[in-house]
N, C-alpha and C. Protein backbone atom coordinates (compact mmCIF):
# COMPACT_ATOMS: atom_id res chain seq x y z
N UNK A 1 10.56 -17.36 37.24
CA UNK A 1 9.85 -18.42 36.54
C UNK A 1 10.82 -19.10 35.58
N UNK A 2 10.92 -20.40 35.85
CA UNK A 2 11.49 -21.16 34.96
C UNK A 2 11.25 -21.38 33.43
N UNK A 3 11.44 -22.46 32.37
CA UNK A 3 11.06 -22.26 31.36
C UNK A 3 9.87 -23.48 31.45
N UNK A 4 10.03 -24.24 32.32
CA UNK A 4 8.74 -25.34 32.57
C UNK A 4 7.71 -25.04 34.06
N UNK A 5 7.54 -23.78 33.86
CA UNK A 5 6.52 -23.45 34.72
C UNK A 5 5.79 -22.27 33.88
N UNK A 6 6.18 -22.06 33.01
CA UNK A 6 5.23 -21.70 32.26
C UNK A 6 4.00 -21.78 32.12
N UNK A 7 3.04 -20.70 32.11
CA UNK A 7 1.26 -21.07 32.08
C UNK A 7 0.85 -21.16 30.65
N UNK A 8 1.57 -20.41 30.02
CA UNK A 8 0.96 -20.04 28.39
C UNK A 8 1.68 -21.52 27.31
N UNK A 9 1.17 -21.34 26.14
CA UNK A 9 2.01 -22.48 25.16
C UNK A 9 3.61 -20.94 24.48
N UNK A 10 4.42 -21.51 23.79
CA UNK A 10 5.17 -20.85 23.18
C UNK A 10 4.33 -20.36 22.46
N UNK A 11 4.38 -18.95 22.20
CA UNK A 11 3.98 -18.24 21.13
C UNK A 11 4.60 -18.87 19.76
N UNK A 12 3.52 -19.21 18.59
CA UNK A 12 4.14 -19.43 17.16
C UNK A 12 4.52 -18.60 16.92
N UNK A 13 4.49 -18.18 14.88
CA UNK A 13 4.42 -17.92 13.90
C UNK A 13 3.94 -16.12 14.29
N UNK A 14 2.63 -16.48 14.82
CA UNK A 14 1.55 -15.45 14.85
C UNK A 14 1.71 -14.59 16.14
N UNK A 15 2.24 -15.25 17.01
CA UNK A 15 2.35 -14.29 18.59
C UNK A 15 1.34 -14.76 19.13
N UNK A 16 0.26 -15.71 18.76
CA UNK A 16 -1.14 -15.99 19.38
C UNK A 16 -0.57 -17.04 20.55
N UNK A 17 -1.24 -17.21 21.55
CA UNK A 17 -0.87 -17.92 22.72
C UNK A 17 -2.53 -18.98 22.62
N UNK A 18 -3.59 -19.49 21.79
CA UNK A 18 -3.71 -19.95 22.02
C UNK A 18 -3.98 -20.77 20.40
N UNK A 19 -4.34 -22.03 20.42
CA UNK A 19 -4.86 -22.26 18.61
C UNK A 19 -5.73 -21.80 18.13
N UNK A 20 -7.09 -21.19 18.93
CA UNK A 20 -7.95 -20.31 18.07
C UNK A 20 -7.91 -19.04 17.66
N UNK A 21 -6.88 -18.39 18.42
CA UNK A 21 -6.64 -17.10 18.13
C UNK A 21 -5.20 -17.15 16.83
N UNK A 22 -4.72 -18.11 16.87
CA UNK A 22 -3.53 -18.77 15.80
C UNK A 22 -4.10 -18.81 14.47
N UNK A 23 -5.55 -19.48 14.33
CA UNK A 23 -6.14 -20.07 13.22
C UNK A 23 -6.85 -18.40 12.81
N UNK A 24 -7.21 -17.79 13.60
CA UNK A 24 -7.80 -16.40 13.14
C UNK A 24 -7.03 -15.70 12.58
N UNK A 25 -5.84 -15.18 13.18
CA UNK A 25 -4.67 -14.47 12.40
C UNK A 25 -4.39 -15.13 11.26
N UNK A 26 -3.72 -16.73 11.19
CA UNK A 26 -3.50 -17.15 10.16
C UNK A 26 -4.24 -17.07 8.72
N UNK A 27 -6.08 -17.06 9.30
CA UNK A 27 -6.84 -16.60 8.03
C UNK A 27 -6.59 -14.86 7.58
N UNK A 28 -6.99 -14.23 8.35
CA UNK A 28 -6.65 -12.92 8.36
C UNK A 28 -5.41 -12.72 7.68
N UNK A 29 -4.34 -13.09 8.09
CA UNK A 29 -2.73 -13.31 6.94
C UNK A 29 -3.10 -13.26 5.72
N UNK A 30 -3.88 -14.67 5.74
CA UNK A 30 -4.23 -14.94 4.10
C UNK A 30 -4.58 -13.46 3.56
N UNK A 31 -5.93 -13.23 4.27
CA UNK A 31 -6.47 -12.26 3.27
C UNK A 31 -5.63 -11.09 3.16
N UNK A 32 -5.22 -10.54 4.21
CA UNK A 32 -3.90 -9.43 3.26
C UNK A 32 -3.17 -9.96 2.32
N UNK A 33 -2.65 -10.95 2.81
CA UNK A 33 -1.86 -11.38 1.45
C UNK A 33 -2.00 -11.05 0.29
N UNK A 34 -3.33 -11.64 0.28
CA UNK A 34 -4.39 -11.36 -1.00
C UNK A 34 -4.34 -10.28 -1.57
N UNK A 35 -4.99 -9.65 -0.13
CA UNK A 35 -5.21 -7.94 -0.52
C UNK A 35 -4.06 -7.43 -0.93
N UNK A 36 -3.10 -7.32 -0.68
CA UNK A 36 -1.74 -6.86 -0.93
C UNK A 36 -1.36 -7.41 -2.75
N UNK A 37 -1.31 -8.49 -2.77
CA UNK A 37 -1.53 -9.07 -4.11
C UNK A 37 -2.32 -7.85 -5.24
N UNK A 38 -3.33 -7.92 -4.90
CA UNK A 38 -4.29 -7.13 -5.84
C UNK A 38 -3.69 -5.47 -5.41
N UNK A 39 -3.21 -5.32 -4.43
CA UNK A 39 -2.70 -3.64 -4.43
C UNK A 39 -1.92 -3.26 -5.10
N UNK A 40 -0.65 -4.43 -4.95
CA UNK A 40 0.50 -4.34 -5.44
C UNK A 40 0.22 -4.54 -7.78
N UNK A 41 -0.81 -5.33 -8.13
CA UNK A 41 -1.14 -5.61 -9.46
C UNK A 41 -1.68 -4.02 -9.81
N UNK A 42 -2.98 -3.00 -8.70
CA UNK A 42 -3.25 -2.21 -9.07
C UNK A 42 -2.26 -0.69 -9.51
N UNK A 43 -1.47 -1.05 -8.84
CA UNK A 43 -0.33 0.59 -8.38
C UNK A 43 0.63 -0.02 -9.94
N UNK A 44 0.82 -1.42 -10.37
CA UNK A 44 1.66 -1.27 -11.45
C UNK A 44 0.15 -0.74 -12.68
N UNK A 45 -0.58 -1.43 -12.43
CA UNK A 45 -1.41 -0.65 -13.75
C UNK A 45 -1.81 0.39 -13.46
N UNK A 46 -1.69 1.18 -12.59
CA UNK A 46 -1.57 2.50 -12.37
C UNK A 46 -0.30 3.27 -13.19
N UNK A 47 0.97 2.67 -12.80
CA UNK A 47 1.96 3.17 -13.52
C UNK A 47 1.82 2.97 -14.69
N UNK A 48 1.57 2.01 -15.30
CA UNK A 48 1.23 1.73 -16.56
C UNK A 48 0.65 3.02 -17.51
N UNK A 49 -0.43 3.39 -16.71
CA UNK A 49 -1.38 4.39 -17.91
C UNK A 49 -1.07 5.92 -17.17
N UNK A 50 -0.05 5.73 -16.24
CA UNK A 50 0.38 7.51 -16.19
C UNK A 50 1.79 7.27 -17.10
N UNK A 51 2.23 6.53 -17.35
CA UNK A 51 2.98 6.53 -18.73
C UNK A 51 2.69 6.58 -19.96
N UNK A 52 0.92 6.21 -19.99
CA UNK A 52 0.45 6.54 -21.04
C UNK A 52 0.24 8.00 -21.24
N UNK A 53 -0.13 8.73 -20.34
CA UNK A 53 -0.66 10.24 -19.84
C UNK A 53 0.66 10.96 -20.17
N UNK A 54 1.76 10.42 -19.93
CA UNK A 54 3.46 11.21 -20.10
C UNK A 54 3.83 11.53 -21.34
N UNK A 55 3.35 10.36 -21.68
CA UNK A 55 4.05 10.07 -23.49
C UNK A 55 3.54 11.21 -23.92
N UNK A 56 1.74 11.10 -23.95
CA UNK A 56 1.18 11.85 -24.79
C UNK A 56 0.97 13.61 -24.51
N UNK A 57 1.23 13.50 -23.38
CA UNK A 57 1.47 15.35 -22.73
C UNK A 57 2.92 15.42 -23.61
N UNK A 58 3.86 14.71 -23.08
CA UNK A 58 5.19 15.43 -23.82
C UNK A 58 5.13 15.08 -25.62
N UNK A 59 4.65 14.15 -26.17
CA UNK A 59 4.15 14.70 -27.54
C UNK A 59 3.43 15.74 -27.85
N UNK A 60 2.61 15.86 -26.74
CA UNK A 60 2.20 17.23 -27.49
C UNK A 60 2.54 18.09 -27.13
N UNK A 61 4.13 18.21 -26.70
CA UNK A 61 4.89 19.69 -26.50
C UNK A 61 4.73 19.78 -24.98
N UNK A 62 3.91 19.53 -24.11
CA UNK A 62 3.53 19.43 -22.67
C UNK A 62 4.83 19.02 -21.89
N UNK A 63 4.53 19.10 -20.34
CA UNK A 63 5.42 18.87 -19.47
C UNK A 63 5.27 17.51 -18.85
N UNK A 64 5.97 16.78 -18.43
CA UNK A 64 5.64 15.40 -18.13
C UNK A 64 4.93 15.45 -17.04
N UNK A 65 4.92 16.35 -16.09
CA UNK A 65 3.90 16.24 -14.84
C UNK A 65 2.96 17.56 -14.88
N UNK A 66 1.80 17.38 -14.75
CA UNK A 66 0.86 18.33 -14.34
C UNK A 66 0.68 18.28 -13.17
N UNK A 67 1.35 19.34 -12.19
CA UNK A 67 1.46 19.63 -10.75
C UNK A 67 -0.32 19.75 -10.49
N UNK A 68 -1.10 20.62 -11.39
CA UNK A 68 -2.49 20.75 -10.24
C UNK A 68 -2.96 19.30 -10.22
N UNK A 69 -2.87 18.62 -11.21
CA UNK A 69 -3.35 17.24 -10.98
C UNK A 69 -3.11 16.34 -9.94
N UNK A 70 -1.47 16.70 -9.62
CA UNK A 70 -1.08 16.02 -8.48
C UNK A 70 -1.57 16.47 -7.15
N UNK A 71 -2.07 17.57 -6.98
CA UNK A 71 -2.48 18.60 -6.01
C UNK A 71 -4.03 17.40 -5.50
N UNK A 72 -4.55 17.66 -6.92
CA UNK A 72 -5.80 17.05 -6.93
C UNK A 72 -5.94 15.61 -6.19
N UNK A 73 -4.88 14.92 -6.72
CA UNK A 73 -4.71 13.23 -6.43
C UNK A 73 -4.38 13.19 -4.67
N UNK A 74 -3.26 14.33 -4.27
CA UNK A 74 -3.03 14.35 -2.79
C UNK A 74 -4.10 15.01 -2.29
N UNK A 75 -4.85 15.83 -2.49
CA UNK A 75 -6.49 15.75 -1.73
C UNK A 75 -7.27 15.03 -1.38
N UNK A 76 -7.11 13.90 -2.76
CA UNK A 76 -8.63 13.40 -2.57
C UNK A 76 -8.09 12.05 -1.84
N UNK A 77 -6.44 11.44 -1.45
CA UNK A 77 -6.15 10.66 -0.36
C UNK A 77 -6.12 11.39 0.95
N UNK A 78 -5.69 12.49 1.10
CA UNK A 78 -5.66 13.28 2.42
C UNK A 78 -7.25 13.45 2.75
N UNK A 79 -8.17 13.85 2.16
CA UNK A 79 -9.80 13.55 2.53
C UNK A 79 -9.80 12.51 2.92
N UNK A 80 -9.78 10.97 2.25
CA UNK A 80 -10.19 10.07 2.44
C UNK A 80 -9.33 9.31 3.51
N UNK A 81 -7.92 9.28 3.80
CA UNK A 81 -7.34 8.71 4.84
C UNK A 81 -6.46 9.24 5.74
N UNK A 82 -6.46 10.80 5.37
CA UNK A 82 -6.05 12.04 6.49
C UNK A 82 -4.51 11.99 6.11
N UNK A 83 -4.11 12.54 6.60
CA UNK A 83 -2.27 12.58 7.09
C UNK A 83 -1.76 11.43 5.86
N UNK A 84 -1.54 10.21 6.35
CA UNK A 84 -0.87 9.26 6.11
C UNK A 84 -1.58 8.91 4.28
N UNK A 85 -2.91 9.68 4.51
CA UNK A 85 -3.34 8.97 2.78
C UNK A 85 -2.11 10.23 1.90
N UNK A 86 -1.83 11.18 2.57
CA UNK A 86 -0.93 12.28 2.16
C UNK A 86 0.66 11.79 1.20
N UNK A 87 1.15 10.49 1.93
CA UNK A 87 1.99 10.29 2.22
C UNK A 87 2.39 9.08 1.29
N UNK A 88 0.93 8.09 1.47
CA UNK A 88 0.24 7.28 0.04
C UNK A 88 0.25 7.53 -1.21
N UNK A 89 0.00 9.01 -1.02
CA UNK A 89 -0.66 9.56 -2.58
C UNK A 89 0.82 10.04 -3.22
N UNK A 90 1.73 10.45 -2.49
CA UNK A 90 3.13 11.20 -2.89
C UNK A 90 3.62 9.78 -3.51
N UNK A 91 3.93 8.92 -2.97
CA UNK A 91 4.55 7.13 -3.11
C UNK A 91 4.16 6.64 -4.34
N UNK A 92 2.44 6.52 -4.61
CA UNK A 92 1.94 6.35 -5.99
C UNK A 92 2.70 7.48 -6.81
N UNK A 93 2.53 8.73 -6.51
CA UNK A 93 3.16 9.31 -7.60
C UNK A 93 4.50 9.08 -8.21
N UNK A 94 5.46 9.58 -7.22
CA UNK A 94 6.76 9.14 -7.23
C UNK A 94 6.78 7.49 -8.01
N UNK A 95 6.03 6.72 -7.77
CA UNK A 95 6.23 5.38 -8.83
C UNK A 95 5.78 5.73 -9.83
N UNK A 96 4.51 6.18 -9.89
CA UNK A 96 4.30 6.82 -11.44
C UNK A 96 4.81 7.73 -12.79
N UNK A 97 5.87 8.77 -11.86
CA UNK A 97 6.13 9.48 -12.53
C UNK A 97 7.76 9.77 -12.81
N UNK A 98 7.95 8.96 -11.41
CA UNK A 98 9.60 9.33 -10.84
C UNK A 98 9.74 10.69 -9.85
N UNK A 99 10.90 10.73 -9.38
CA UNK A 99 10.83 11.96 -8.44
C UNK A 99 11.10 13.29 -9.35
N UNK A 100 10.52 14.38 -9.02
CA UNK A 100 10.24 15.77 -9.85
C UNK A 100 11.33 16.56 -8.95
């Protein structure tokens, strides 16, 4: 097959072969985007107030990480998104806390 015997249009942007399936992804884009936006705002104010939690454990003589807590936090993603929420929950930490 030549390049002008082609049945399909060139795939865009999206990989979609036709414009309505183009215009669907393209909305869909958006909204991760979005979503990603607001994930990426939540995980820094996440870090935010386990620096608050650091300060005040090691003022009061404490250790900067409380391991059962972390135990706790990788449960309750491994319940909720199996394996990979496992893997989620280590990533938040590690930004939160730094590597231990």
């Amino acid at each position: 097959m030549t390049v002008t015997d082609r049945t399909f249009p060139i795939p865009d942007r999206t990989g979609a072969r036709t414009d309505e399936a183009a215009t669907v992804i393209d909305g869909a884009r958006e909204r991760i985007d979005a979503l990603d936006d607001r994930i990426i705002g939540l995980v820094q104010e996440r870090m935010a107030v386990s620096a608050v939690i650091q300060d005040a454990r090691i003022a009061s003589g404490g250790r900067r990480v409380n391991l059962s807590r972390e135990n706790e936090i990788l449960g309750r993603f491994r319940d909720a998104l199996g394996t990979p929420g496992t893997t989620l929950a280590m990533t938040l930490l590690e930004l939160s806390r730094g590597r231990i």
